[in-house]
C-alpha atoms as a PDB file:
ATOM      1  CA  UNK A   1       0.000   0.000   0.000  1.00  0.00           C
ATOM      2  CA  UNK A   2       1.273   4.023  -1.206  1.00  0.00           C
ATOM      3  CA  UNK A   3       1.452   6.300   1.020  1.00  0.00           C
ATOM      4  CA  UNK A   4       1.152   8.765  -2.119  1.00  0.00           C
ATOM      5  CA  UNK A   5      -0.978   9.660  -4.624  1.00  0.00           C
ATOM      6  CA  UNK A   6       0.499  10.221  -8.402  1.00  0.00           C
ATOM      7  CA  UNK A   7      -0.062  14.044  -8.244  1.00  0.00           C
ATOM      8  CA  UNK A   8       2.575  13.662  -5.005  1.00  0.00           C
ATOM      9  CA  UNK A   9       4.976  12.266  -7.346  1.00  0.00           C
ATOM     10  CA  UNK A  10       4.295  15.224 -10.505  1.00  0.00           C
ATOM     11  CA  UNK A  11       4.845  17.581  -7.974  1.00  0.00           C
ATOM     12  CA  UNK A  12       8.127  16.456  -6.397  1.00  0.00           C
ATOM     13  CA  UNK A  13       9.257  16.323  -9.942  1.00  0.00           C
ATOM     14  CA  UNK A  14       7.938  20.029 -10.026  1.00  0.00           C
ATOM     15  CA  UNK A  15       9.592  20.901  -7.238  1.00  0.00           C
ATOM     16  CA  UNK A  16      12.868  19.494  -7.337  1.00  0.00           C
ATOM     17  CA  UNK A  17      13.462  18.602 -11.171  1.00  0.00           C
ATOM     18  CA  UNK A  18      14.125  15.280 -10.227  1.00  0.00           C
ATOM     19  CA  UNK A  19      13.420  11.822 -12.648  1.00  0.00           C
ATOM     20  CA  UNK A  20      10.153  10.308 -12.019  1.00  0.00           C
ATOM     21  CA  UNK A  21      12.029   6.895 -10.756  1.00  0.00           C
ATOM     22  CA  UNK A  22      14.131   9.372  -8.115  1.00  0.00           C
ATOM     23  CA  UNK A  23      10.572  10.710  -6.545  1.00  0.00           C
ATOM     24  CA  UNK A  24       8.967   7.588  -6.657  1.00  0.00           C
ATOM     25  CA  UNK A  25      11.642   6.065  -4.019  1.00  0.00           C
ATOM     26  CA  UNK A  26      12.053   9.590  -2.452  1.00  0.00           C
ATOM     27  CA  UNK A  27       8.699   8.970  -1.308  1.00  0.00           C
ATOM     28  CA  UNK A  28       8.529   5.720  -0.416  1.00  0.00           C
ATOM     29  CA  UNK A  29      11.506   6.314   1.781  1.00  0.00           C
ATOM     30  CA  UNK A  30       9.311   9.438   3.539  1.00  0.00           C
ATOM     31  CA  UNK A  31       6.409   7.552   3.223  1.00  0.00           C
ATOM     32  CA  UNK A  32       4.348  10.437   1.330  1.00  0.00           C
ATOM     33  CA  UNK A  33       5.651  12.845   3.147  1.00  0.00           C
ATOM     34  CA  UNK A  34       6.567  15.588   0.202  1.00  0.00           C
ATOM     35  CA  UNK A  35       8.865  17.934   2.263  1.00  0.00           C
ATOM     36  CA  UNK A  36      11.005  15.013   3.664  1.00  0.00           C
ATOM     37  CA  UNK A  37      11.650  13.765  -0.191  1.00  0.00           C
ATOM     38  CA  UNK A  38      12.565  17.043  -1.097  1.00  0.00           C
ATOM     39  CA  UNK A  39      15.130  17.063   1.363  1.00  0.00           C
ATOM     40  CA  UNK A  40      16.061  13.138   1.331  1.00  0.00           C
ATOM     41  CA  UNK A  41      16.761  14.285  -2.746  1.00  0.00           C
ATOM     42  CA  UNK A  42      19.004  17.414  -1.623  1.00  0.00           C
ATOM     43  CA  UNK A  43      20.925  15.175   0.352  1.00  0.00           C
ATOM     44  CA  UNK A  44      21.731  12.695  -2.625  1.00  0.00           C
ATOM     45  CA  UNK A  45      22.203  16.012  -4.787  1.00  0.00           C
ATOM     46  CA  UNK A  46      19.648  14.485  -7.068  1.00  0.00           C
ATOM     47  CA  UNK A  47      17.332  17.925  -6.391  1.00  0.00           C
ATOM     48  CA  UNK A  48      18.437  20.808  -8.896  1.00  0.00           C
ATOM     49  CA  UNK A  49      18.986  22.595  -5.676  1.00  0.00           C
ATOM     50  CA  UNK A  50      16.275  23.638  -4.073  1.00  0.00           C
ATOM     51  CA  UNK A  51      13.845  24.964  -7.041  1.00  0.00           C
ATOM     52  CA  UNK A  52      10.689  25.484  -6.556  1.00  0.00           C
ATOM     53  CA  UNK A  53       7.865  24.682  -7.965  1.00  0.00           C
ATOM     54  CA  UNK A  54       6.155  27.168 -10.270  1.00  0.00           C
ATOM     55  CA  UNK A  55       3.258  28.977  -8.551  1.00  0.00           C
ATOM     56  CA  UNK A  56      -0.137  28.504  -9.600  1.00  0.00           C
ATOM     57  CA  UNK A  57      -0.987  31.511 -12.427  1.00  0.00           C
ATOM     58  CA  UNK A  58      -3.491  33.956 -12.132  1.00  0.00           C
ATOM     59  CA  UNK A  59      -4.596  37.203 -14.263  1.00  0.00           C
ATOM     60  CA  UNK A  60      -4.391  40.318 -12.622  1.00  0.00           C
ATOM     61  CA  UNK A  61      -1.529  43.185 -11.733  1.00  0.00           C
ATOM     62  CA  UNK A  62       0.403  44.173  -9.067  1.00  0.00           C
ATOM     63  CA  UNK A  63       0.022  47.828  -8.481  1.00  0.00           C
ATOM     64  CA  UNK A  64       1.204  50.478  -6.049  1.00  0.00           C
ATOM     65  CA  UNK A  65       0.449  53.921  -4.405  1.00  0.00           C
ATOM     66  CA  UNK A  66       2.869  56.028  -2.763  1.00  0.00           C
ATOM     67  CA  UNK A  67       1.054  58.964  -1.116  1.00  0.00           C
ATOM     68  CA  UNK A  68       2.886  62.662  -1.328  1.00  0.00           C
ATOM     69  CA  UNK A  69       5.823  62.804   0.512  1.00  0.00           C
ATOM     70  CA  UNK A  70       6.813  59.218   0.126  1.00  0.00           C
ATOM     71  CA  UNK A  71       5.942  58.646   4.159  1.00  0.00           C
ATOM     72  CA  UNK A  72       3.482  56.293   3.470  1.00  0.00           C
ATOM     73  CA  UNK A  73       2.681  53.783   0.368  1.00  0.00           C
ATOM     74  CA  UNK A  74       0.767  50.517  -0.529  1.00  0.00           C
ATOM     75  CA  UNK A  75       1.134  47.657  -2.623  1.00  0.00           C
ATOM     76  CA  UNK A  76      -1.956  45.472  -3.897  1.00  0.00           C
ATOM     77  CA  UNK A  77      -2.312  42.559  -6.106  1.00  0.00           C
ATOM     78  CA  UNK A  78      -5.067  42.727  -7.592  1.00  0.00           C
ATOM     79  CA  UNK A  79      -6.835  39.706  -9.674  1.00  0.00           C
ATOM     80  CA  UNK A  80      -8.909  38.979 -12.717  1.00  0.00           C
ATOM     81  CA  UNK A  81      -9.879  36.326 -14.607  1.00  0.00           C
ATOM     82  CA  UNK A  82      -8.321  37.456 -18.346  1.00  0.00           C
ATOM     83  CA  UNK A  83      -5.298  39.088 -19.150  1.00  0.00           C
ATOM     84  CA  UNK A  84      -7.170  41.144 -21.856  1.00  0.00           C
ATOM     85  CA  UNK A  85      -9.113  42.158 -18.750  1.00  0.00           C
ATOM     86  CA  UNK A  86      -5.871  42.939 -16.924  1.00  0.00           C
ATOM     87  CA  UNK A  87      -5.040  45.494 -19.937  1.00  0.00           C
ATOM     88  CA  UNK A  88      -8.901  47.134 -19.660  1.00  0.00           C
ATOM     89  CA  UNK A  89      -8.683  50.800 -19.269  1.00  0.00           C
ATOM     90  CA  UNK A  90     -11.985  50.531 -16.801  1.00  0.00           C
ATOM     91  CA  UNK A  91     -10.074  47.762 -14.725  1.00  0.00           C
ATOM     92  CA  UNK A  92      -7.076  49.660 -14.496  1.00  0.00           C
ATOM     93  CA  UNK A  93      -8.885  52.450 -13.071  1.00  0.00           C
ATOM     94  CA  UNK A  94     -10.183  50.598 -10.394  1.00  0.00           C
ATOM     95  CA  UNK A  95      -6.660  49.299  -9.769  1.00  0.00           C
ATOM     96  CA  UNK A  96      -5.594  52.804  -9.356  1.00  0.00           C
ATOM     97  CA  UNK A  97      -8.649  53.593  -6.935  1.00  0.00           C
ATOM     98  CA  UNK A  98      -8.325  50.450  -4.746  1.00  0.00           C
ATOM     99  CA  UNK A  99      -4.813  51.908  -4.253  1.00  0.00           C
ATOM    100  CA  UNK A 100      -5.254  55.037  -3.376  1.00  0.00           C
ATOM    101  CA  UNK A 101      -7.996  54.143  -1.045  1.00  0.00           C
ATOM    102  CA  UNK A 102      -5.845  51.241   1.142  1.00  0.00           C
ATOM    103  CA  UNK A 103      -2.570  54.055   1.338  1.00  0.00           C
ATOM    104  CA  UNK A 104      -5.070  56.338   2.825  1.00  0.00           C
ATOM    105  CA  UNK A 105      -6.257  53.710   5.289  1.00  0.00           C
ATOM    106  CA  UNK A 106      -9.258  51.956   4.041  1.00  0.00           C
ATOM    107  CA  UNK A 107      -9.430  48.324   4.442  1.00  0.00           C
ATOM    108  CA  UNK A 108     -10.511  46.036   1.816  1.00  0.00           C
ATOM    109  CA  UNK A 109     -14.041  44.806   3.741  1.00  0.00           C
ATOM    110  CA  UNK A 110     -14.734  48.928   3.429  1.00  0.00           C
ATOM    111  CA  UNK A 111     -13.883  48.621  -0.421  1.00  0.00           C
ATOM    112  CA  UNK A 112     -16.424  45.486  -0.865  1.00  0.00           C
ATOM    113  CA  UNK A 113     -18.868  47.571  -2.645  1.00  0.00           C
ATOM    114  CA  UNK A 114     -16.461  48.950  -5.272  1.00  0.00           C
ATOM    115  CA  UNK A 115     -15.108  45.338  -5.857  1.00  0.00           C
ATOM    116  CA  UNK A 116     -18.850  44.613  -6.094  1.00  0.00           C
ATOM    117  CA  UNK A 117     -19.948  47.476  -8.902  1.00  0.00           C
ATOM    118  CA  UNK A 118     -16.386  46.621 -10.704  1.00  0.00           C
ATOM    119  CA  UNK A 119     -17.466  42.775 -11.546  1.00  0.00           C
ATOM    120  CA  UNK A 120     -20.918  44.110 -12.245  1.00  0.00           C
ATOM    121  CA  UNK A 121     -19.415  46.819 -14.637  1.00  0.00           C
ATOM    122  CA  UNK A 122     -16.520  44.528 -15.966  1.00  0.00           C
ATOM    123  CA  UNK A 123     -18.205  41.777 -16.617  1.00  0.00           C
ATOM    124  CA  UNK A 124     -15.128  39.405 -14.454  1.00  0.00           C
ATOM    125  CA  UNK A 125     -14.700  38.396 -11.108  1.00  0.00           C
ATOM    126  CA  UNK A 126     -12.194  40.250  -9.531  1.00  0.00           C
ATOM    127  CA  UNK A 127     -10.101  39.827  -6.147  1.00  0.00           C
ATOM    128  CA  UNK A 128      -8.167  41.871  -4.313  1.00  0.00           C
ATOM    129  CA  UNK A 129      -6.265  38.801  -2.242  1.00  0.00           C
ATOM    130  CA  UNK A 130      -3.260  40.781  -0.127  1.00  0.00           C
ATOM    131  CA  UNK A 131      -1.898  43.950  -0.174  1.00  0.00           C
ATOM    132  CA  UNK A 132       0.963  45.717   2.419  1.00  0.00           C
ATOM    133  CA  UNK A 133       0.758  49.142   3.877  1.00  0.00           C
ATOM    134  CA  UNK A 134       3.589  50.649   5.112  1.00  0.00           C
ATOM    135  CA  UNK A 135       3.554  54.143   6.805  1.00  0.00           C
ATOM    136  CA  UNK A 136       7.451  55.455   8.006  1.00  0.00           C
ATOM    137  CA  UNK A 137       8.120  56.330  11.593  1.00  0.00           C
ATOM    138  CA  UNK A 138      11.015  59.501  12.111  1.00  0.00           C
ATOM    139  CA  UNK A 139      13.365  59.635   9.008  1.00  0.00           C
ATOM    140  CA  UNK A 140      13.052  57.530   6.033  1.00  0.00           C
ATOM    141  CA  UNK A 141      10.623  56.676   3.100  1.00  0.00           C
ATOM    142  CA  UNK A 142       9.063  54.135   1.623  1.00  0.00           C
ATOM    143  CA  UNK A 143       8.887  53.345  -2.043  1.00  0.00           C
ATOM    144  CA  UNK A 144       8.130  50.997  -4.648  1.00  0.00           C
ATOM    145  CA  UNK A 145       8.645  49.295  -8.034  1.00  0.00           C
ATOM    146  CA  UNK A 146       6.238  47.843 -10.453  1.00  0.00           C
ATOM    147  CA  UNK A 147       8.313  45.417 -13.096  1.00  0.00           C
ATOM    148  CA  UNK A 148       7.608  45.685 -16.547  1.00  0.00           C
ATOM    149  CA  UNK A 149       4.300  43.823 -17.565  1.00  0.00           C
ATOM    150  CA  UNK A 150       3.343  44.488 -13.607  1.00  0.00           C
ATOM    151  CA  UNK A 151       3.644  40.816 -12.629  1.00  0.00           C
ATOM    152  CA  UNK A 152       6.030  41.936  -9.884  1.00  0.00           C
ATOM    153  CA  UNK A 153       6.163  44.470  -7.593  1.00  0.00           C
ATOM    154  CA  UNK A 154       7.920  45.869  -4.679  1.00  0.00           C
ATOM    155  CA  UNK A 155       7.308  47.666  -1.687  1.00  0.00           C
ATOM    156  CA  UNK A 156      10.173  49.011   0.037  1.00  0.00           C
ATOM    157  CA  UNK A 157      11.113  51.392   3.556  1.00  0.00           C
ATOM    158  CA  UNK A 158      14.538  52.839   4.294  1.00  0.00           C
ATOM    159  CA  UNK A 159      15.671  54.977   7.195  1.00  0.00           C
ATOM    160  CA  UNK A 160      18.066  57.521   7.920  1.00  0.00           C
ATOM    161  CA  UNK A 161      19.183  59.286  11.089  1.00  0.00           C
ATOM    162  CA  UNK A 162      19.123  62.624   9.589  1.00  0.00           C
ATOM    163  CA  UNK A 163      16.371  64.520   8.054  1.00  0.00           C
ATOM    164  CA  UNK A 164      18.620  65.743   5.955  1.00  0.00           C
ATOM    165  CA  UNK A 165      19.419  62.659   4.399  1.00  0.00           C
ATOM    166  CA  UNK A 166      16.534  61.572   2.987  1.00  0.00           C
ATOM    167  CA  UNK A 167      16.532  65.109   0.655  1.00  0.00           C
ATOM    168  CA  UNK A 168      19.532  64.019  -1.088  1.00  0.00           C
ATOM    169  CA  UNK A 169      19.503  62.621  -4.388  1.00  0.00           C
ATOM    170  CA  UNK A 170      22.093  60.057  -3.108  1.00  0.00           C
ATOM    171  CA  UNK A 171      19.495  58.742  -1.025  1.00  0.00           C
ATOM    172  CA  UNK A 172      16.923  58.752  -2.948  1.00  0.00           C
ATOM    173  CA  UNK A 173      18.165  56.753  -5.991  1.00  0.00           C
ATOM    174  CA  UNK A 174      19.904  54.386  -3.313  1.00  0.00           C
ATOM    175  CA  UNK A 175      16.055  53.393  -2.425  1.00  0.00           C
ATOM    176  CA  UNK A 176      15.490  52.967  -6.118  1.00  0.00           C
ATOM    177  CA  UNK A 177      18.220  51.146  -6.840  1.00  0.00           C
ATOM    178  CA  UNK A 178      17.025  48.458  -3.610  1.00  0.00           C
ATOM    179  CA  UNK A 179      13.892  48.006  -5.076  1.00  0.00           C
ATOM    180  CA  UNK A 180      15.295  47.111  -8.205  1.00  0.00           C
ATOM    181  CA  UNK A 181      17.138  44.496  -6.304  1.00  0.00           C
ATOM    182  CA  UNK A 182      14.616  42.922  -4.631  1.00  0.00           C
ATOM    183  CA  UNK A 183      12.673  42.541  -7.638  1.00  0.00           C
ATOM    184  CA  UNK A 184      15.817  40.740  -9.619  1.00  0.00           C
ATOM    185  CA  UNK A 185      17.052  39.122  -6.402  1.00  0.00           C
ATOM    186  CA  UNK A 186      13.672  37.724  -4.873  1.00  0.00           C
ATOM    187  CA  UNK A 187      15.112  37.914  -0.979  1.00  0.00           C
ATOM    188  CA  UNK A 188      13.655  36.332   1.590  1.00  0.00           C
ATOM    189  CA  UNK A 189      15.160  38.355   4.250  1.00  0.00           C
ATOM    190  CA  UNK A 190      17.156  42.014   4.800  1.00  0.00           C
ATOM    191  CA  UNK A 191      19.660  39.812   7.459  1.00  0.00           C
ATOM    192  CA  UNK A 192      21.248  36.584   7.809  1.00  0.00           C
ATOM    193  CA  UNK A 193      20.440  37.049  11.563  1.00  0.00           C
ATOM    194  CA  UNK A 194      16.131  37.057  10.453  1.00  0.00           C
ATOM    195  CA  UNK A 195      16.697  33.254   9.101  1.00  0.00           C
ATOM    196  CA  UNK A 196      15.626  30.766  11.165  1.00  0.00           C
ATOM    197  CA  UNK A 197      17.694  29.123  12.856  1.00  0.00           C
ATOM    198  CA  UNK A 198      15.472  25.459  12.140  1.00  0.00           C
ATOM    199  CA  UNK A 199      16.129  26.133   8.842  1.00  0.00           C
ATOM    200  CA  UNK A 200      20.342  27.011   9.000  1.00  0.00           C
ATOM    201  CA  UNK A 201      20.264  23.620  10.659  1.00  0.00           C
ATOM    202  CA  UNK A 202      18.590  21.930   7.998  1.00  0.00           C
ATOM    203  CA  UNK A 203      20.935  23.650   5.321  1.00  0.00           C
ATOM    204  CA  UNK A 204      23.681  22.230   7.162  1.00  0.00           C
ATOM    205  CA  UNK A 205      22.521  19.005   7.274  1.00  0.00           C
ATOM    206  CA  UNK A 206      21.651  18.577   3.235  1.00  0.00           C
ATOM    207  CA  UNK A 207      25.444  20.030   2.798  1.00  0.00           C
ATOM    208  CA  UNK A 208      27.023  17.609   5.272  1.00  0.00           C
ATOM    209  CA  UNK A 209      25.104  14.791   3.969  1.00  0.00           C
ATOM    210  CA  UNK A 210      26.154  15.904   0.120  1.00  0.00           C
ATOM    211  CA  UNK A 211      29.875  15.454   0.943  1.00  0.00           C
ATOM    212  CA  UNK A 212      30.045  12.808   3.846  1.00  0.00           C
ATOM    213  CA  UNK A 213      32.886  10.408   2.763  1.00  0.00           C
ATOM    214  CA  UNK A 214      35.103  13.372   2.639  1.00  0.00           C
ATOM    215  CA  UNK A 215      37.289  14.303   6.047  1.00  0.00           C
ATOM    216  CA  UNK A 216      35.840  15.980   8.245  1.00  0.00           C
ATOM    217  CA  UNK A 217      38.291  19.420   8.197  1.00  0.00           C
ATOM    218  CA  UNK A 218      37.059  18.816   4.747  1.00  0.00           C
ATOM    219  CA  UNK A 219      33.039  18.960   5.143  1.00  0.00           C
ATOM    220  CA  UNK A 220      33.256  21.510   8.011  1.00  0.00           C
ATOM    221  CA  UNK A 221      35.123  23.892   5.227  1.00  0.00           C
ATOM    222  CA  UNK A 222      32.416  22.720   1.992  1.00  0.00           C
ATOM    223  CA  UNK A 223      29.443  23.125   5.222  1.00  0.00           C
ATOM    224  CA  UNK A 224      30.654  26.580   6.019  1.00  0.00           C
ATOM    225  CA  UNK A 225      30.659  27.522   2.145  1.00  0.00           C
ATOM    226  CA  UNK A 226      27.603  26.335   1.203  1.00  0.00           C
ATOM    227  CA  UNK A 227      26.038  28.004   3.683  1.00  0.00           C
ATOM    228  CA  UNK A 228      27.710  31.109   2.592  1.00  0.00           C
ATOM    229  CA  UNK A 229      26.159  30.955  -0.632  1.00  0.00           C
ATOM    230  CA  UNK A 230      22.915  30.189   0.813  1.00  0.00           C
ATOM    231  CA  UNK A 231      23.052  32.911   2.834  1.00  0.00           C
ATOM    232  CA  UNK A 232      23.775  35.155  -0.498  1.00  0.00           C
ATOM    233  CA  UNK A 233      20.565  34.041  -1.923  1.00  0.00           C
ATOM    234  CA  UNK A 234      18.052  34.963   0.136  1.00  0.00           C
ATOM    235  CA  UNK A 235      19.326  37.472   2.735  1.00  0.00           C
ATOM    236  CA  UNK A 236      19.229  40.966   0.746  1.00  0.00           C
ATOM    237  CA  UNK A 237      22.348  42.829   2.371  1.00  0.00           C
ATOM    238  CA  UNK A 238      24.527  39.736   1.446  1.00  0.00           C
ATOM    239  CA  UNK A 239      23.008  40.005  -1.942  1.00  0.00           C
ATOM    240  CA  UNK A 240      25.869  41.204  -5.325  1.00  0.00           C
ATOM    241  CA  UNK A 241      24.776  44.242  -5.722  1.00  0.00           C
ATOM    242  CA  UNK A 242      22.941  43.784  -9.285  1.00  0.00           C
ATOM    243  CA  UNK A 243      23.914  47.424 -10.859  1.00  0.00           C
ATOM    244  CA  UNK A 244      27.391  46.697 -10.145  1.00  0.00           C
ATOM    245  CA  UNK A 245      27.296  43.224 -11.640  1.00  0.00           C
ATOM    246  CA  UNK A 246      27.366  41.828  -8.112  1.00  0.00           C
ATOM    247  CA  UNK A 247      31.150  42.595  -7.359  1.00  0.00           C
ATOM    248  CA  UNK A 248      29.887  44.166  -4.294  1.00  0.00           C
ATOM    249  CA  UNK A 249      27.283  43.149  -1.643  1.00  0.00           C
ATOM    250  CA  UNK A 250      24.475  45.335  -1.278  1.00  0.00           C
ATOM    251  CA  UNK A 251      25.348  45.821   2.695  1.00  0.00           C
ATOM    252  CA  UNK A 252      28.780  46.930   0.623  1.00  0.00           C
ATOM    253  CA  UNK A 253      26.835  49.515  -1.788  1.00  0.00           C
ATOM    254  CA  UNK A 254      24.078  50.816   1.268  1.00  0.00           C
ATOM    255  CA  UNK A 255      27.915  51.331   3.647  1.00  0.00           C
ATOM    256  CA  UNK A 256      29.420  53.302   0.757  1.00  0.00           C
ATOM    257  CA  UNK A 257      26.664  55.600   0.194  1.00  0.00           C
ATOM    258  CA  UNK A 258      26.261  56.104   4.025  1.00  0.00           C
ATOM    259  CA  UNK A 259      29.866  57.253   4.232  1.00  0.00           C
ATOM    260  CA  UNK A 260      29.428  59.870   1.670  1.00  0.00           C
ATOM    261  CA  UNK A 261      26.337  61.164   3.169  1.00  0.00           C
ATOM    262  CA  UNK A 262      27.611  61.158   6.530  1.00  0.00           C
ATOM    263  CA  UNK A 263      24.687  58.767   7.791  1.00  0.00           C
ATOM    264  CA  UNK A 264      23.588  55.861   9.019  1.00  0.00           C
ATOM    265  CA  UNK A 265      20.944  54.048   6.298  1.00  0.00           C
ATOM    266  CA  UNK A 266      19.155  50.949   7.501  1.00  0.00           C
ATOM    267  CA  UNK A 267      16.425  48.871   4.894  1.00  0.00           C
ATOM    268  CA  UNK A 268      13.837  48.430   7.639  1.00  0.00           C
ATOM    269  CA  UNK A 269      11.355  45.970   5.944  1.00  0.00           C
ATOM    270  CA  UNK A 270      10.046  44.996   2.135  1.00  0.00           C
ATOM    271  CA  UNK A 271       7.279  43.191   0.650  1.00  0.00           C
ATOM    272  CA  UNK A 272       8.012  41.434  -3.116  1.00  0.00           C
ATOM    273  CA  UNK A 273       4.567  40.420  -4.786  1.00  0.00           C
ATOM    274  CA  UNK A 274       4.283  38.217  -7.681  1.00  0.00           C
ATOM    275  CA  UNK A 275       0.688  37.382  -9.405  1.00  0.00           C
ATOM    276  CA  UNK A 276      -0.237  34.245  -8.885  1.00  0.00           C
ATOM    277  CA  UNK A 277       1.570  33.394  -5.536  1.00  0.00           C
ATOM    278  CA  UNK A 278      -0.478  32.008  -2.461  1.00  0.00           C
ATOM    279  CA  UNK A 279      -0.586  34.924   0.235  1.00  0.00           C
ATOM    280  CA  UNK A 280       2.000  33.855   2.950  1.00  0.00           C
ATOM    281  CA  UNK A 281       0.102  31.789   5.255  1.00  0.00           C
END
């Protein structure tokens, strides 16, 4: 008797990129259980290293309001069932409504009735599923970037100890150039010190497993580097900095541009939307 189903075994392949054969034991091994054959493939360095699967897709936009004075802005996505809908000048002004409304405070139970007359006056169904509101606290501001296409978008707030500061044109094309780098990067984190440490643990197990018939001086060296470039992938400041074709770190590019204005610049918190992803639980 399986303890999985053959949709278990399409989306390990999804997943990981691994043969069908490869899942198949994978899961016999965790009896069903999908995250513990994603790891037992890791370990064998069958896995094409962690990839995910693809997220379901959905039509819609990601859109974004920054109110005057960049102390306060919002990012939505926003959902419909056709991508010629998506384009529709009437749907894109509700887009830019919905916006305006949740930077200014409304909720989206208050903005029910304009969802309402849109899919009466649209003639789709359309869902507003998350959106992020940020709203600075002393010195900083908060901005955002919409991709290309406005499949992905980010929300961004960065702080400064001086007023001063966040005048500058320095610092203000430093926060554009950070939301460009979330969007390219996809970071899961501003700090390695925000990453669990359940899952550091588990990235040190896959890596010890990967090369355990080496010495050990040996795996504690190839341990400590993988988890080096792990940490590079999804912790923002240890990012390469993309606009200087990453031969600095971002924490690098944020200290140099701190120096020259005499400040200290922190990237308090960010929000990356992409259309079709599942709201984080």
């Amino acid at each position: 008797m399986t303890d999985f189903t053959a949709a278990d075994v399409g989306k390990l392949r999804e997943t990981t990129g691994a043969g069908l054969m490869d899942c198949k034991k994978a899961l016999v091994e965790s009896k069903g259980n999908l995250d513990a054959a994603v790891d037992l493939l890791r370990k064998r360095g069958i896995s094409l290293a962690g990839k995910k699967a693809a997220r379901e897709t959905k039509e819609g936009v990601i859109a974004q309001c920054i109110l005057p004075g960049a102390k306060t802005g919002v990012m939505a996505e926003i959902n419909c069932e056709t991508d010629f809908v998506a384009r529709n000048d009437t749907f894109r002004a509700f887009i830019d409504d919905v916006t305006r409304k949740l930077a200014s405070g409304a909720t989206l139970e208050s903005l029910e009735p304009d969802r309402v007359a849109a899919v009466a006056r649209i003639g789709e169904n359309i869902q507003v599923p998350r959106f992020v509101r940020y709203e600075v606290a002393g010195n900083g501001i908060v901005a955002a970037y919409i991709h290309t296409g406005a499949k992905v978008g980010v929300l961004v707030e960065v702080g400064a100890g001086k007023e001063a500061t966040v005048a500058t044109e320095e610092f203000k094309q430093l926060v554009r150039d950070i939301t460009l780098q979330i969007a390219a990067g996809n970071p899961a984190v501003i700090t390695r010190e925000e990453v669990p440490a359940a899952t550091v643990a588990k990235e040190k197990e896959i890596a010890a497993e990967q090369v355990k018939n080496k010495p050990p001086q040996a795996i504690a060296k190839i341990v400590e580097g993988k988890l080096e470039k792990f940490y590079q992938g999804i912790c923002l400041l240890d990012q390469g900095f993309v606009k200087r074709n990453s031969e600095v770190s971002v924490k690098e590019h944020l200290g140099g541009i701190a120096k020259q204005l005499g400040d200290e610049i922190v990237i308090r918190r960010f929000a990356r939307f992409q259309v079709g992803e599942s709201p984080a639980a």
